[in-house]
PDB file of N, CA and C in Angstrom:
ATOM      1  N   UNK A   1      -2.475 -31.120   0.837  1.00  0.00           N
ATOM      2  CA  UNK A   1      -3.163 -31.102  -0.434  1.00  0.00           C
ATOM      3  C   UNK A   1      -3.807 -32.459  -0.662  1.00  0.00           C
ATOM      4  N   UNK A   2      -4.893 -32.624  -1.456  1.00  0.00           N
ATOM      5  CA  UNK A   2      -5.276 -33.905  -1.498  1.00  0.00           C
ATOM      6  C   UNK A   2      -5.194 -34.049  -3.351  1.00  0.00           C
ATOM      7  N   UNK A   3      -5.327 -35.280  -3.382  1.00  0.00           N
ATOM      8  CA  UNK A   3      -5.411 -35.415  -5.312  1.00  0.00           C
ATOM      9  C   UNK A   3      -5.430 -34.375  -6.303  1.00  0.00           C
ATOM     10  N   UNK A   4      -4.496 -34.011  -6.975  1.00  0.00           N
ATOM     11  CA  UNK A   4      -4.677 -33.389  -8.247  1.00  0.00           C
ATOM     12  C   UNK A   4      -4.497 -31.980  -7.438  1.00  0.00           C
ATOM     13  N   UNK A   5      -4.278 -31.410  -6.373  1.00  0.00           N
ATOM     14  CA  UNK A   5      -4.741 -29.785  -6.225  1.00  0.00           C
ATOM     15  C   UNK A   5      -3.113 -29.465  -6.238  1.00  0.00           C
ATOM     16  N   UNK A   6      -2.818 -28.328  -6.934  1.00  0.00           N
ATOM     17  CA  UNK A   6      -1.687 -27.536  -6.838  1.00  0.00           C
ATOM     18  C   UNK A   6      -1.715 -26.510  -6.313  1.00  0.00           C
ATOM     19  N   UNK A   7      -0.847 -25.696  -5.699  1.00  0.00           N
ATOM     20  CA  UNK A   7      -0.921 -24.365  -5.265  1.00  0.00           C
ATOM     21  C   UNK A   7       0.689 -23.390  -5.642  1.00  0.00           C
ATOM     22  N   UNK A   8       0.671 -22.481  -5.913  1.00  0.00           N
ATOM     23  CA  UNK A   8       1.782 -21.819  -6.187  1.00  0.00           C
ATOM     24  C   UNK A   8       1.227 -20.399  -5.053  1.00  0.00           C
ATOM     25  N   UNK A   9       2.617 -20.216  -4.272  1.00  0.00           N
ATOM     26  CA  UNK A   9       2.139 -19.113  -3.387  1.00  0.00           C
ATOM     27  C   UNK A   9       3.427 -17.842  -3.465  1.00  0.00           C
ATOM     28  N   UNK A  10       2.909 -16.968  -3.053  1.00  0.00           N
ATOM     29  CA  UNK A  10       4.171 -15.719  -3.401  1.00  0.00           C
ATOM     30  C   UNK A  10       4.479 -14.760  -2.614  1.00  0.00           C
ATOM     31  N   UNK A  11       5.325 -14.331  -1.928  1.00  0.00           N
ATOM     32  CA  UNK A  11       5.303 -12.962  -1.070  1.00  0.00           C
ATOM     33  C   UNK A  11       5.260 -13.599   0.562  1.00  0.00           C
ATOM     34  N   UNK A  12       5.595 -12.377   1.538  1.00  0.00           N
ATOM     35  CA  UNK A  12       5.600 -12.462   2.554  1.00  0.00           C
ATOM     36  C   UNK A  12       4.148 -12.665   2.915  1.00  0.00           C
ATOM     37  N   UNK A  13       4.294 -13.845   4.177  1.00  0.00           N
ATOM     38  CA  UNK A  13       3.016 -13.950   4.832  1.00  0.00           C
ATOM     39  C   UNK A  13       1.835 -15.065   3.877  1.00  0.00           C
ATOM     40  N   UNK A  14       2.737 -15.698   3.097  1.00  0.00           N
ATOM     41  CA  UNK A  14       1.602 -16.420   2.157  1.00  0.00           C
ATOM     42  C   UNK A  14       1.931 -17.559   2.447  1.00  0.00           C
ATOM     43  N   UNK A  15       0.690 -18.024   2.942  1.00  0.00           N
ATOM     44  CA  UNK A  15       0.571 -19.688   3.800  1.00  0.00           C
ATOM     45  C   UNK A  15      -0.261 -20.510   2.703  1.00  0.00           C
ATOM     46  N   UNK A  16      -0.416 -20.385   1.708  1.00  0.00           N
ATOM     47  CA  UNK A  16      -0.588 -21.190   0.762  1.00  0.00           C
ATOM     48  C   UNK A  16      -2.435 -21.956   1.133  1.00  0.00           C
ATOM     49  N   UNK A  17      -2.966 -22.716   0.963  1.00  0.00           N
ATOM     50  CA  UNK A  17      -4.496 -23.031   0.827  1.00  0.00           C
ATOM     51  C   UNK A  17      -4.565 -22.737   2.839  1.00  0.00           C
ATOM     52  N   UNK A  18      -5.942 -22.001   3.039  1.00  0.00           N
ATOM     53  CA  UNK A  18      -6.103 -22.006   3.745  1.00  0.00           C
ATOM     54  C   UNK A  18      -8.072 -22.302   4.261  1.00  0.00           C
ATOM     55  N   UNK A  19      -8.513 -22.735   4.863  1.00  0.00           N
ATOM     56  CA  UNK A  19      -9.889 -23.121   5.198  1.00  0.00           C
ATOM     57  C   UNK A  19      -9.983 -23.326   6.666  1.00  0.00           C
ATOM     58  N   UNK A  20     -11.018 -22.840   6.918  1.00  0.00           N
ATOM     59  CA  UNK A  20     -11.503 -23.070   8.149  1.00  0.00           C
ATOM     60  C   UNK A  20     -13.250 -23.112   8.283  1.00  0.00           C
ATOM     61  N   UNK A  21     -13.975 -22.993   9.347  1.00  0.00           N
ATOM     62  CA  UNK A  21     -15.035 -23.288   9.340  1.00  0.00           C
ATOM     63  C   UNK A  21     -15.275 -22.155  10.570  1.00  0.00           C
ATOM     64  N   UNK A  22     -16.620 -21.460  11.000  1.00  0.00           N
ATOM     65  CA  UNK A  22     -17.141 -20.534  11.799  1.00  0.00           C
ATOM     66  C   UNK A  22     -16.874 -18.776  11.275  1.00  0.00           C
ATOM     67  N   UNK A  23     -16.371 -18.310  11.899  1.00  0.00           N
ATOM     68  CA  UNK A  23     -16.599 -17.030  11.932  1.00  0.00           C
ATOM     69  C   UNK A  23     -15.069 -16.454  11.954  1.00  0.00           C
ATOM     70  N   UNK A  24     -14.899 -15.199  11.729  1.00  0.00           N
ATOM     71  CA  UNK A  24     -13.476 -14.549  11.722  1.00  0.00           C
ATOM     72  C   UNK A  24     -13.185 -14.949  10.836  1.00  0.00           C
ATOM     73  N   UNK A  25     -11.404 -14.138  10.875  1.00  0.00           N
ATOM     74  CA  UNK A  25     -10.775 -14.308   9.417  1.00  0.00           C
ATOM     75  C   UNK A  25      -9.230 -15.259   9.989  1.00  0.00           C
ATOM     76  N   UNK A  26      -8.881 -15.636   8.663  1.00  0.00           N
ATOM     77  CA  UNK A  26      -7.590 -16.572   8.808  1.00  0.00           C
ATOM     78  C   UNK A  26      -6.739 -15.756   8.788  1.00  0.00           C
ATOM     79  N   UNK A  27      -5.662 -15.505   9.745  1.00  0.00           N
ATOM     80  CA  UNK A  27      -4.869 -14.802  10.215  1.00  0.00           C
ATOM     81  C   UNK A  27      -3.549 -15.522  10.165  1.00  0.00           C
ATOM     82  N   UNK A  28      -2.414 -15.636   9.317  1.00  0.00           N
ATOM     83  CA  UNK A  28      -1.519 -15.925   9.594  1.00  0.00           C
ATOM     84  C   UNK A  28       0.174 -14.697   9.546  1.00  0.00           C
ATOM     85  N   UNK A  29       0.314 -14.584  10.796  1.00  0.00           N
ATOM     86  CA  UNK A  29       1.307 -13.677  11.231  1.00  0.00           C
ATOM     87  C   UNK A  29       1.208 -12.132  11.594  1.00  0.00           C
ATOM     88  N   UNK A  30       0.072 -11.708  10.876  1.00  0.00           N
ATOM     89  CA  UNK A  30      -0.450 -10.332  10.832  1.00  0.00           C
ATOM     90  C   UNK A  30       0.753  -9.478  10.378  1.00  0.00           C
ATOM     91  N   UNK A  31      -0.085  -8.602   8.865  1.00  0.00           N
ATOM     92  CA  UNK A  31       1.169  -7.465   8.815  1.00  0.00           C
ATOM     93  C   UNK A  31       0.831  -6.704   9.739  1.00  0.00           C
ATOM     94  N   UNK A  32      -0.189  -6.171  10.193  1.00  0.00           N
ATOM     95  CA  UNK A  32      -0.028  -4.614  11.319  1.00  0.00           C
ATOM     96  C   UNK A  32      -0.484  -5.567  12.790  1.00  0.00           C
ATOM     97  N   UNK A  33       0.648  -6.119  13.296  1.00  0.00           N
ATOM     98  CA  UNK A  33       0.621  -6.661  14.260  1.00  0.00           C
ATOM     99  C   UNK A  33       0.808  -5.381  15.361  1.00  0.00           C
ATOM    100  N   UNK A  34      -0.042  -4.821  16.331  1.00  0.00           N
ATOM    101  CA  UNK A  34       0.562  -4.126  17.250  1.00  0.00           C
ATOM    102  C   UNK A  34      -0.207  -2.573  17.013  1.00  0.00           C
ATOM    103  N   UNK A  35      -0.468  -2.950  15.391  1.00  0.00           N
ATOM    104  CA  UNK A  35      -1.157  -1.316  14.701  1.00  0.00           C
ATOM    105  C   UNK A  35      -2.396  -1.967  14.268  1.00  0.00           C
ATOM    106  N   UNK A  36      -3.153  -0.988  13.589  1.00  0.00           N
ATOM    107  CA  UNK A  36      -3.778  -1.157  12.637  1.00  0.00           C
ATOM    108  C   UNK A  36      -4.158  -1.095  11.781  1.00  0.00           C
ATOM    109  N   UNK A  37      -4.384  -1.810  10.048  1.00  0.00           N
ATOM    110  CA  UNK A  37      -4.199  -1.653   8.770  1.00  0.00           C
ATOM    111  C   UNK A  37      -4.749  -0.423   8.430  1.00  0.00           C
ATOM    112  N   UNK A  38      -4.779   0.132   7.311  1.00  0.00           N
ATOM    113  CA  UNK A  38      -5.169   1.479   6.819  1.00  0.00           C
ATOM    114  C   UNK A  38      -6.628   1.428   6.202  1.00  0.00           C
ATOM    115  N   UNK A  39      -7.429   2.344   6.384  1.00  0.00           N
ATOM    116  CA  UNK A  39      -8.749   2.262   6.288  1.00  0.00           C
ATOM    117  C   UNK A  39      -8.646   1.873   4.416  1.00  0.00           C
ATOM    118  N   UNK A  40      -9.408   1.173   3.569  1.00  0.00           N
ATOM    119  CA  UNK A  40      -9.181   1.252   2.096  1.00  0.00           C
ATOM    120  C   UNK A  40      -9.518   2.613   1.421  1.00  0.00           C
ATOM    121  N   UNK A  41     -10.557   3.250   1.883  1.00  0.00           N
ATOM    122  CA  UNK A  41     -10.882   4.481   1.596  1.00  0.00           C
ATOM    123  C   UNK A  41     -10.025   5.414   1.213  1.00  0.00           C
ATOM    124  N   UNK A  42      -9.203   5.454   2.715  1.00  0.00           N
ATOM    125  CA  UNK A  42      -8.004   6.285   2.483  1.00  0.00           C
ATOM    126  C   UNK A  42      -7.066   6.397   1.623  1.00  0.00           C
ATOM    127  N   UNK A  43      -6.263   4.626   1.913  1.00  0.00           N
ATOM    128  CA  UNK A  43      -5.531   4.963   0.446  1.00  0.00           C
ATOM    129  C   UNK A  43      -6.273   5.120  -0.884  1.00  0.00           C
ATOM    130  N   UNK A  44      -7.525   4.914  -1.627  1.00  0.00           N
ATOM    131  CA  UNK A  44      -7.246   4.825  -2.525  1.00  0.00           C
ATOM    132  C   UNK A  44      -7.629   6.577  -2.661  1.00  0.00           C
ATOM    133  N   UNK A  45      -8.454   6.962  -1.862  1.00  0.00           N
ATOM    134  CA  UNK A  45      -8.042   8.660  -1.803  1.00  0.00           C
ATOM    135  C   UNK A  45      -6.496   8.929  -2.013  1.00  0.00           C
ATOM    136  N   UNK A  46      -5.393   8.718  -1.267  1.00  0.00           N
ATOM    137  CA  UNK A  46      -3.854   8.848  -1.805  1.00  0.00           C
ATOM    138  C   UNK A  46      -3.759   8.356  -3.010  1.00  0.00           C
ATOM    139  N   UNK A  47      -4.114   7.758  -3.607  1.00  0.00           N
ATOM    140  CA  UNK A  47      -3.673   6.803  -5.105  1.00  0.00           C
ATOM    141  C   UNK A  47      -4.095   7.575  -6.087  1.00  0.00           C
ATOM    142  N   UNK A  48      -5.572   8.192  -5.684  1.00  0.00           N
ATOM    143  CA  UNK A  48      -6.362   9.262  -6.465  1.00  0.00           C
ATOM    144  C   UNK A  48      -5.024  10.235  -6.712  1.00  0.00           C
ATOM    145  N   UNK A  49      -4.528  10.279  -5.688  1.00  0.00           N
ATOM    146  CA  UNK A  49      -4.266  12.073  -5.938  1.00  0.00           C
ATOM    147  C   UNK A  49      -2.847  12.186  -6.202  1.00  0.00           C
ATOM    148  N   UNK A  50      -2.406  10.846  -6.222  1.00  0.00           N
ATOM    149  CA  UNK A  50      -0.730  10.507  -6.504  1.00  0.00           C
ATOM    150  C   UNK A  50      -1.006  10.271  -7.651  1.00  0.00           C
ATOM    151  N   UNK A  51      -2.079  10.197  -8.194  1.00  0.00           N
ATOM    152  CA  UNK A  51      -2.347  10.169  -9.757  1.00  0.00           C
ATOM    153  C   UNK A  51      -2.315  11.341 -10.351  1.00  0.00           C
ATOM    154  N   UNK A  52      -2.655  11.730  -9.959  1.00  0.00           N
ATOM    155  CA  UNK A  52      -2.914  13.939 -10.253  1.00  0.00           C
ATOM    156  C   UNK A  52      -1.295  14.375  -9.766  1.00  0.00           C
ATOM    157  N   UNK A  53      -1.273  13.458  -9.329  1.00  0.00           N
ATOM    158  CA  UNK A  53       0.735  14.112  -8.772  1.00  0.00           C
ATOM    159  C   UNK A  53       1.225  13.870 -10.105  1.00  0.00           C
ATOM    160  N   UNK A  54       1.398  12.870 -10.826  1.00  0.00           N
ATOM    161  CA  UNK A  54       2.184  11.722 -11.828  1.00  0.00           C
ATOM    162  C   UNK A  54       2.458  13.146 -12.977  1.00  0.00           C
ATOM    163  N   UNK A  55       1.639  14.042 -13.473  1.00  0.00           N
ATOM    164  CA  UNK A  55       2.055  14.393 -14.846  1.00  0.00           C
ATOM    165  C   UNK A  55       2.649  15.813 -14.285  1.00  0.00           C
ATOM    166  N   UNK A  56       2.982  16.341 -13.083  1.00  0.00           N
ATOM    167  CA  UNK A  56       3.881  17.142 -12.946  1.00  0.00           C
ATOM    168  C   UNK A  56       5.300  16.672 -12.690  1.00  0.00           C
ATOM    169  N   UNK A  57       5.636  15.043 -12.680  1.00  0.00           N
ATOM    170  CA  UNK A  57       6.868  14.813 -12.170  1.00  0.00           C
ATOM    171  C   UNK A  57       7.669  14.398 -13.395  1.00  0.00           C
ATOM    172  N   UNK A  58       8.800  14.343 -13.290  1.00  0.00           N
ATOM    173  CA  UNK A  58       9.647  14.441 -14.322  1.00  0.00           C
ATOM    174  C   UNK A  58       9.760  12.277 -14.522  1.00  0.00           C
ATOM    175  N   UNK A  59      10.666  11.946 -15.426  1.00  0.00           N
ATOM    176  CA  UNK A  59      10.765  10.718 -15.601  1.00  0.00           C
ATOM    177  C   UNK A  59      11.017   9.612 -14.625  1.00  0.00           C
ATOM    178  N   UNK A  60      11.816  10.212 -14.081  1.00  0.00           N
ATOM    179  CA  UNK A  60      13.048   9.329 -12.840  1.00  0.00           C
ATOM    180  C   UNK A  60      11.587   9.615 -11.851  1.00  0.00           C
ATOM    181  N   UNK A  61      11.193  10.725 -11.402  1.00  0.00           N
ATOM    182  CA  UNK A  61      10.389  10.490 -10.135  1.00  0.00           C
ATOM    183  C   UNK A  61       8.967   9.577  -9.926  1.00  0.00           C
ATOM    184  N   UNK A  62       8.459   9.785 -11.535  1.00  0.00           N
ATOM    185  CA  UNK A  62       7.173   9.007 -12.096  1.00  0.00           C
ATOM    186  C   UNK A  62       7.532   7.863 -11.958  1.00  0.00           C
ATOM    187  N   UNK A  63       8.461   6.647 -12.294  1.00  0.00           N
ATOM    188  CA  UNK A  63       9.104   5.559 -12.208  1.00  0.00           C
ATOM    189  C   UNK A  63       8.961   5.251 -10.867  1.00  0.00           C
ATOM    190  N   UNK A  64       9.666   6.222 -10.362  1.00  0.00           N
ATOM    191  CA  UNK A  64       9.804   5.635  -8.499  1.00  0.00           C
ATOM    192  C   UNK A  64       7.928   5.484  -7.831  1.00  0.00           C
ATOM    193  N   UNK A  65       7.489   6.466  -8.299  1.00  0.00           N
ATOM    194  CA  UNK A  65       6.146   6.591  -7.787  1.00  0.00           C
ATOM    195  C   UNK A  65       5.167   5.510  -8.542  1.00  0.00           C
ATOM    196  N   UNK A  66       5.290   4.950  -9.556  1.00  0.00           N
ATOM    197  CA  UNK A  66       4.523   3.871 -10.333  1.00  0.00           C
ATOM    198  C   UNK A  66       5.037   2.716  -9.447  1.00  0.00           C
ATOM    199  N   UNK A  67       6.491   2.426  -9.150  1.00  0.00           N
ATOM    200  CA  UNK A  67       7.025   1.083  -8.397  1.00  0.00           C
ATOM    201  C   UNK A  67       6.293   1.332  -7.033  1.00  0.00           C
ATOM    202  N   UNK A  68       6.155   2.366  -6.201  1.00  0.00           N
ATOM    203  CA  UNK A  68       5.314   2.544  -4.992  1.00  0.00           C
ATOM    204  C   UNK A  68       4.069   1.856  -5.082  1.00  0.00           C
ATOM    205  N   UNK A  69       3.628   2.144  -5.743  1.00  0.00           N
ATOM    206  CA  UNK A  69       1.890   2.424  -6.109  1.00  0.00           C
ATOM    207  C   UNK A  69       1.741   0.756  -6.795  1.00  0.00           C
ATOM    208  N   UNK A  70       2.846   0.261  -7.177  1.00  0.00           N
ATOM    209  CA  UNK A  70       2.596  -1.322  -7.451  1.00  0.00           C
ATOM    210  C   UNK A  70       2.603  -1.727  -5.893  1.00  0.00           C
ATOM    211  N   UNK A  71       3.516  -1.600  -5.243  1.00  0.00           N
ATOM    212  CA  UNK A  71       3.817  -2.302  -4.019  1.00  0.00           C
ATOM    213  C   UNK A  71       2.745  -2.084  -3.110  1.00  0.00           C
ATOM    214  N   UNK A  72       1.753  -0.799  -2.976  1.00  0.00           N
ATOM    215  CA  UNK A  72       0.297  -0.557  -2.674  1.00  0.00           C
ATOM    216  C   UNK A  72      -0.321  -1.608  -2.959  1.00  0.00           C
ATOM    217  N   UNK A  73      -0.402  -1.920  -3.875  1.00  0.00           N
ATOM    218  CA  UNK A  73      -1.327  -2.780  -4.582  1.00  0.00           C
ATOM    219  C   UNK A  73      -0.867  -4.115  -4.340  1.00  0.00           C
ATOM    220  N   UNK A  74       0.163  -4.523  -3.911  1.00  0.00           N
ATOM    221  CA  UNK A  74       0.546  -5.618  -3.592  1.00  0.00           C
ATOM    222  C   UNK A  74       0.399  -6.104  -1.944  1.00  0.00           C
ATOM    223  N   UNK A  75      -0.258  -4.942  -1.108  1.00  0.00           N
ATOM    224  CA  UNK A  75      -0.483  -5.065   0.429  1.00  0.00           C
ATOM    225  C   UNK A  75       0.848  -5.433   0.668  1.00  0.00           C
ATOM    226  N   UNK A  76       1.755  -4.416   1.275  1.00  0.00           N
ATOM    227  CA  UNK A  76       2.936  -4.595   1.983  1.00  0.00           C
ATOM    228  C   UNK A  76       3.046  -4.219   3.583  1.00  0.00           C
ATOM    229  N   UNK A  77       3.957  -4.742   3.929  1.00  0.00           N
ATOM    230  CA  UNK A  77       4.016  -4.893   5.376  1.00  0.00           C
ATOM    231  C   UNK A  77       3.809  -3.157   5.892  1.00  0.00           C
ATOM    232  N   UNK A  78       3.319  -2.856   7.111  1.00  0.00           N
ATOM    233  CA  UNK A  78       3.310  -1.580   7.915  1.00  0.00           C
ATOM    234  C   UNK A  78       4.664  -1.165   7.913  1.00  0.00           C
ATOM    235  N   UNK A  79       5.616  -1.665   7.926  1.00  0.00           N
ATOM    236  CA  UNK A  79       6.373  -0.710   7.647  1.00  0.00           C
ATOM    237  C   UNK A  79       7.261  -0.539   6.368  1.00  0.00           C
ATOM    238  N   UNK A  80       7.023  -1.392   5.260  1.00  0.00           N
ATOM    239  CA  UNK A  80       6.910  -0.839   4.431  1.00  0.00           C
ATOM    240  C   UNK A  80       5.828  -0.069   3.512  1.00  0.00           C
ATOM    241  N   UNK A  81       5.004   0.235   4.037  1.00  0.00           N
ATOM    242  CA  UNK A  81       3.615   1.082   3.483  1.00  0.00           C
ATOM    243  C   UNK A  81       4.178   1.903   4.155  1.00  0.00           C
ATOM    244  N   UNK A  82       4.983   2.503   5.194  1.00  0.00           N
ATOM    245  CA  UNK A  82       5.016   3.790   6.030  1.00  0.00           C
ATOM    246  C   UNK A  82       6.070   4.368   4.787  1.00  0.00           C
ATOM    247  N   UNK A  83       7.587   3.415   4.145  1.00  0.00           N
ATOM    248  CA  UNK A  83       7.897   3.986   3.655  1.00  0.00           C
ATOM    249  C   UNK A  83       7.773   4.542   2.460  1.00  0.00           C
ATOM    250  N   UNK A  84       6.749   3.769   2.182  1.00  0.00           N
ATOM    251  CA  UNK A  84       6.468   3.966   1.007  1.00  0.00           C
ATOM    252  C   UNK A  84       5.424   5.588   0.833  1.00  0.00           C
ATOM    253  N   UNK A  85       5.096   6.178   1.536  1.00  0.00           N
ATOM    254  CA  UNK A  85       4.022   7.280   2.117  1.00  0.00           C
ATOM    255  C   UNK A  85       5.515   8.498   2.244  1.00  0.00           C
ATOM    256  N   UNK A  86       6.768   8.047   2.885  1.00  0.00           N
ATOM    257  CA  UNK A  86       7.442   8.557   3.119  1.00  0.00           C
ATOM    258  C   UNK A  86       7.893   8.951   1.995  1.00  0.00           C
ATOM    259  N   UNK A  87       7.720   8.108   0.540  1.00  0.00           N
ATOM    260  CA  UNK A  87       8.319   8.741  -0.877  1.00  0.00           C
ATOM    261  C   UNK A  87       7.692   9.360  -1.590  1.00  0.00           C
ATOM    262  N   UNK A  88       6.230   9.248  -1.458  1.00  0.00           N
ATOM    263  CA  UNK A  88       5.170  10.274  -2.055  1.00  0.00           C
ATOM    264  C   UNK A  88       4.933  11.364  -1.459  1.00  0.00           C
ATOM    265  N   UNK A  89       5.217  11.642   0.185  1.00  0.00           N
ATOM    266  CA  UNK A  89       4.839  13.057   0.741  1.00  0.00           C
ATOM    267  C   UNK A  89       6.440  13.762   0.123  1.00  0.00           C
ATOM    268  N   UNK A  90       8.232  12.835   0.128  1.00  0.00           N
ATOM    269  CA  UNK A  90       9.375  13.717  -0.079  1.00  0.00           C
ATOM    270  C   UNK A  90       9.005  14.298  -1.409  1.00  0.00           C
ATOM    271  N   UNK A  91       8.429  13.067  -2.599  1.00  0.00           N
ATOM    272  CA  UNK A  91       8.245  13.625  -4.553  1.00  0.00           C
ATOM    273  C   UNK A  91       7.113  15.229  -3.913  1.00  0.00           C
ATOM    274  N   UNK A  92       6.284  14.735  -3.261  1.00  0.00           N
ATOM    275  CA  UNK A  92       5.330  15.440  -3.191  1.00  0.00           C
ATOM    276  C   UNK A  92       5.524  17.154  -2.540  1.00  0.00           C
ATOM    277  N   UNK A  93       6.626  16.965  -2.086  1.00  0.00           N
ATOM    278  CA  UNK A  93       6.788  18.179  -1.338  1.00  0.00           C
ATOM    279  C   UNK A  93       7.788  18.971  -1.772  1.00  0.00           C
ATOM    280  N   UNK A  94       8.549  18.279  -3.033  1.00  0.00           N
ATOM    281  CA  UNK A  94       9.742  19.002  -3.565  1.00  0.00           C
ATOM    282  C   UNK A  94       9.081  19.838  -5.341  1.00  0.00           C
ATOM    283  N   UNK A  95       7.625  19.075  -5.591  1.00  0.00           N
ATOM    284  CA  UNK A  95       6.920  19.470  -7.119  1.00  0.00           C
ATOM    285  C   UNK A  95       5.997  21.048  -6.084  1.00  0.00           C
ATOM    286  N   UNK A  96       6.364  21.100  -4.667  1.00  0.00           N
ATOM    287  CA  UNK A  96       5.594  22.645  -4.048  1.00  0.00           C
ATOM    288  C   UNK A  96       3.425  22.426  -4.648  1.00  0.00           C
ATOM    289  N   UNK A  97       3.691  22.927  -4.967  1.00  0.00           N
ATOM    290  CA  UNK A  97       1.136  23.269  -5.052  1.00  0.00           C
ATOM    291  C   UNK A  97       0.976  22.112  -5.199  1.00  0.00           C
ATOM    292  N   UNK A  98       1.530  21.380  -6.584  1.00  0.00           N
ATOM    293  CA  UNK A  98       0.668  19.953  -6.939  1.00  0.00           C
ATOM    294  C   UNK A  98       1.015  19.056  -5.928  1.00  0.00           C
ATOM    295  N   UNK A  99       1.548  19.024  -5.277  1.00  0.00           N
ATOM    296  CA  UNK A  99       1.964  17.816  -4.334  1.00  0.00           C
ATOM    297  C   UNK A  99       1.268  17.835  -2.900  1.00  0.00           C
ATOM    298  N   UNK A 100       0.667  19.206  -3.097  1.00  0.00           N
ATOM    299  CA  UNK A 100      -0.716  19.954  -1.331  1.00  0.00           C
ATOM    300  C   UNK A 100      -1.271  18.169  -1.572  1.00  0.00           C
ATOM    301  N   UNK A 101      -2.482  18.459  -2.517  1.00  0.00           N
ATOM    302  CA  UNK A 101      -3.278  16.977  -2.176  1.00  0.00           C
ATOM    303  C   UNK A 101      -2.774  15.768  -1.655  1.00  0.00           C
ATOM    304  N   UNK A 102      -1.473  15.331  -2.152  1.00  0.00           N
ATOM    305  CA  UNK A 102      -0.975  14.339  -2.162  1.00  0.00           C
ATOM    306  C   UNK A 102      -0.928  14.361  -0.185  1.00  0.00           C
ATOM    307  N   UNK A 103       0.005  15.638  -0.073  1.00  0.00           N
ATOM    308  CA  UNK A 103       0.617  15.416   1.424  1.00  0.00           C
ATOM    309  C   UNK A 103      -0.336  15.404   2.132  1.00  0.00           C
ATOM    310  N   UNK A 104      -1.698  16.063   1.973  1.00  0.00           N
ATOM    311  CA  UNK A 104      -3.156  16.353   2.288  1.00  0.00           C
ATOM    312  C   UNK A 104      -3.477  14.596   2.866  1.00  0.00           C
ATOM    313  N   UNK A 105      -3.593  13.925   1.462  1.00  0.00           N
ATOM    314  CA  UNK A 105      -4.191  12.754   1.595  1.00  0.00           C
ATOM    315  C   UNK A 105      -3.337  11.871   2.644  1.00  0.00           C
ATOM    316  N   UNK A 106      -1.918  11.997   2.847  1.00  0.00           N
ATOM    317  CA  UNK A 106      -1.195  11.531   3.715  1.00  0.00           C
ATOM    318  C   UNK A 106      -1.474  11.216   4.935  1.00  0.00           C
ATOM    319  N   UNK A 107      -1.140  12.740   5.437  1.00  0.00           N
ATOM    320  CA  UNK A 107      -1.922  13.191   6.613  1.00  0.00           C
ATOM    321  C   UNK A 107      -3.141  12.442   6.833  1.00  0.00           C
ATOM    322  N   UNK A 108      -4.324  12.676   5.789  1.00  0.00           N
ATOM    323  CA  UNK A 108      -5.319  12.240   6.955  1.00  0.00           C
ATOM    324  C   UNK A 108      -5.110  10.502   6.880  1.00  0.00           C
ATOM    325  N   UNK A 109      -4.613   9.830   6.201  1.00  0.00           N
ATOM    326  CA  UNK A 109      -4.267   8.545   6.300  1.00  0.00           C
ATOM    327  C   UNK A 109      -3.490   8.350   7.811  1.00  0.00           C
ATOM    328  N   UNK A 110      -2.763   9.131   8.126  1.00  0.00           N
ATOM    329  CA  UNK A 110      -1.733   8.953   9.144  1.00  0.00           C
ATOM    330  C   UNK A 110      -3.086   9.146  10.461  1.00  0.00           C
ATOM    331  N   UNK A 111      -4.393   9.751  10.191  1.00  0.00           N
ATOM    332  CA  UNK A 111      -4.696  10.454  11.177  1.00  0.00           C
ATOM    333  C   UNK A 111      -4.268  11.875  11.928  1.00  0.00           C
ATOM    334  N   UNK A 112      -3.553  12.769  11.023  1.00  0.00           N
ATOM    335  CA  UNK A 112      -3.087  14.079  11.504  1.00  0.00           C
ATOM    336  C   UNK A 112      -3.404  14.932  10.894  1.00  0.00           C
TER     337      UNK A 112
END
């Protein structure tokens, strides 16, 4: 840091001020090391439709699915985004019709 600059940093993978000069991106540790990240499209197609999920689910399941859908939004590691997919297709598959889109949007996120 030089004079006067502060930084407050938070979460996995946060390397605090970063700069460089040329081309590419600053890469430190990679979450989908080995994979590759999820198109944005996609999820927010899932987010769409986990939204349209939300007013058929009862209290307790809406809760769990709002804390998901923060942690979305917070870019979490590949394998926690897998599990987190893993709690919207189980809510999604136990509410039967309203939950088609949801598992729909899954799928093609997964590529299947």
């Amino acid at each position: 840091m030089t004079g006067g600059e502060h930084y407050t940093v938070h979460g996995a993978g946060a390397i605090g001020k970063a700069s460089h000069t040329g081309t590419g991106d600053i890469v430190a540790g990679g979450k989908y090391v080995g994979g590759t990240a999820p198109e944005a499209s996609a999820v927010e197609k899932l987010l769409e439709e986990v939204q349209a999920m939300r007013q058929h689910l009862d209290d307790s399941d809406r809760a769990e699915v709002d804390a998901a859908i923060e942690e979305i939004h917070e870019n979490p590691s590949e394998e926690r985004f897998k599990k987190i997919l893993r709690t919207f297709s189980g809510i999604a598959t136990l509410i039967g019709e309203a939950g088609v889109p949801v598992i729909s949007a899954i799928k093609a996120l997964l590529g299947g």
